[in-house]
Protein backbone atom coordinates (compact mmCIF):
# COMPACT_ATOMS: atom_id res chain seq x y z
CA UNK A 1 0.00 0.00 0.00
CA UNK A 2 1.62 3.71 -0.71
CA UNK A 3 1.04 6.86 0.67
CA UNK A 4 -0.57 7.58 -2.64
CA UNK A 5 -3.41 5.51 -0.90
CA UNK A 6 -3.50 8.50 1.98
CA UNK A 7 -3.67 11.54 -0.04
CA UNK A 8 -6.63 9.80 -2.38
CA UNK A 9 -10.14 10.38 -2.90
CA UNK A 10 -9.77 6.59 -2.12
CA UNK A 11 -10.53 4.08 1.12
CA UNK A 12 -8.31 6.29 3.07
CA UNK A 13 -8.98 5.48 6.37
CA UNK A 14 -7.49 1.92 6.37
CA UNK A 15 -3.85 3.24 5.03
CA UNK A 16 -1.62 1.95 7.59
CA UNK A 17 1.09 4.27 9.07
CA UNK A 18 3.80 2.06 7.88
CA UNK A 19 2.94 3.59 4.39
CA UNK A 20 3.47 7.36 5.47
CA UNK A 21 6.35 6.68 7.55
CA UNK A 22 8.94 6.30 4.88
CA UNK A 23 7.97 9.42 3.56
CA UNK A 24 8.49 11.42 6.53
CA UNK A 25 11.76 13.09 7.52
CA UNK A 26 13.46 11.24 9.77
CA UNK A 27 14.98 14.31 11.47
CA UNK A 28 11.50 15.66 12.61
CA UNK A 29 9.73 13.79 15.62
CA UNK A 30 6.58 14.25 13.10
CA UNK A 31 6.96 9.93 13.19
CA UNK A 32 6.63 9.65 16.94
CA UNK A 33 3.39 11.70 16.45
CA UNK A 34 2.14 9.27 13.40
CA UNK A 35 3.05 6.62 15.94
CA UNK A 36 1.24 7.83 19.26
CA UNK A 37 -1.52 8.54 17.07
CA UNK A 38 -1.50 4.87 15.25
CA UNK A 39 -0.96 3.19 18.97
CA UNK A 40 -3.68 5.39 21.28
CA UNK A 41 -6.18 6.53 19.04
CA UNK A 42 -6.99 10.01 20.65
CA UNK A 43 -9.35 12.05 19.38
CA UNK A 44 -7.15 15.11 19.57
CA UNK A 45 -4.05 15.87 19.77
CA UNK A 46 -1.93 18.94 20.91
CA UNK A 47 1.03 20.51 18.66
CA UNK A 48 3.27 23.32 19.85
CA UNK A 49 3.29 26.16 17.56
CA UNK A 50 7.17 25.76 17.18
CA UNK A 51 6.68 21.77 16.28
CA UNK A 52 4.12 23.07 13.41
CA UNK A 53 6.59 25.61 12.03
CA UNK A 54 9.22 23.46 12.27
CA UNK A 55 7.38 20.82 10.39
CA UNK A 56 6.43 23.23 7.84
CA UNK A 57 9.72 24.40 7.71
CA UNK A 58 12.11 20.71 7.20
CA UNK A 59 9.59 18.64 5.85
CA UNK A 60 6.54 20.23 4.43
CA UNK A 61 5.15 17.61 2.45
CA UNK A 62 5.50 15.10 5.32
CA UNK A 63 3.00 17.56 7.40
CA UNK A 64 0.95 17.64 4.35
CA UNK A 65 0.78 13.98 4.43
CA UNK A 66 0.41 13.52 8.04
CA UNK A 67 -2.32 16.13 8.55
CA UNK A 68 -3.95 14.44 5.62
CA UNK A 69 -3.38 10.94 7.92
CA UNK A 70 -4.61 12.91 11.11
CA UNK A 71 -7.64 14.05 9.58
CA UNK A 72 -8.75 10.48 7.40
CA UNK A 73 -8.08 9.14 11.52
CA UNK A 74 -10.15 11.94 12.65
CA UNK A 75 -7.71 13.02 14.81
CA UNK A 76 -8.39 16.96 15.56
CA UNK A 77 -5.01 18.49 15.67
CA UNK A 78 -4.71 21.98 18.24
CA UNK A 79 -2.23 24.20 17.54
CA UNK A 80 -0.94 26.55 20.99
């Protein structure tokens, strides 16, 4: 399954994290979000204001793909 499968007008909400992961920058902690997320299912999640930038900043189309993730997972995603 690719990411492809995520960004879709497709069955999105069964795309496994293991699909986005690779296509994340491994120098973010963006993955350990993906992963909390995949592993306790909240319903919301906090982001610092400086994780967003910096997100936005080294690896903008992994946010892209990961707030596409968060959002299939219906994961609400609050910014402070």
């Amino acid at each position: 399954m690719t990411t492809d499968l995520i960004l879709d007008g497709g069955d999105r909400a069964r795309a496994p994290r293991v699909a986005l992961l690779p296509e994340l920058n491994p120098n973010t902690d963006l993955t350990g979000l993906v992963e909390r997320v995949d592993q306790d299912k909240p319903a919301r999640v906090v982001v610092p204001a400086a994780a967003l930038t910096a997100w936005e900043e080294r690896d903008p189309a992994g946010w892209a793909k990961a707030s596409a993730w968060l959002a299939v997972k219906e994961v609400t995603v609050i910014h402070i």
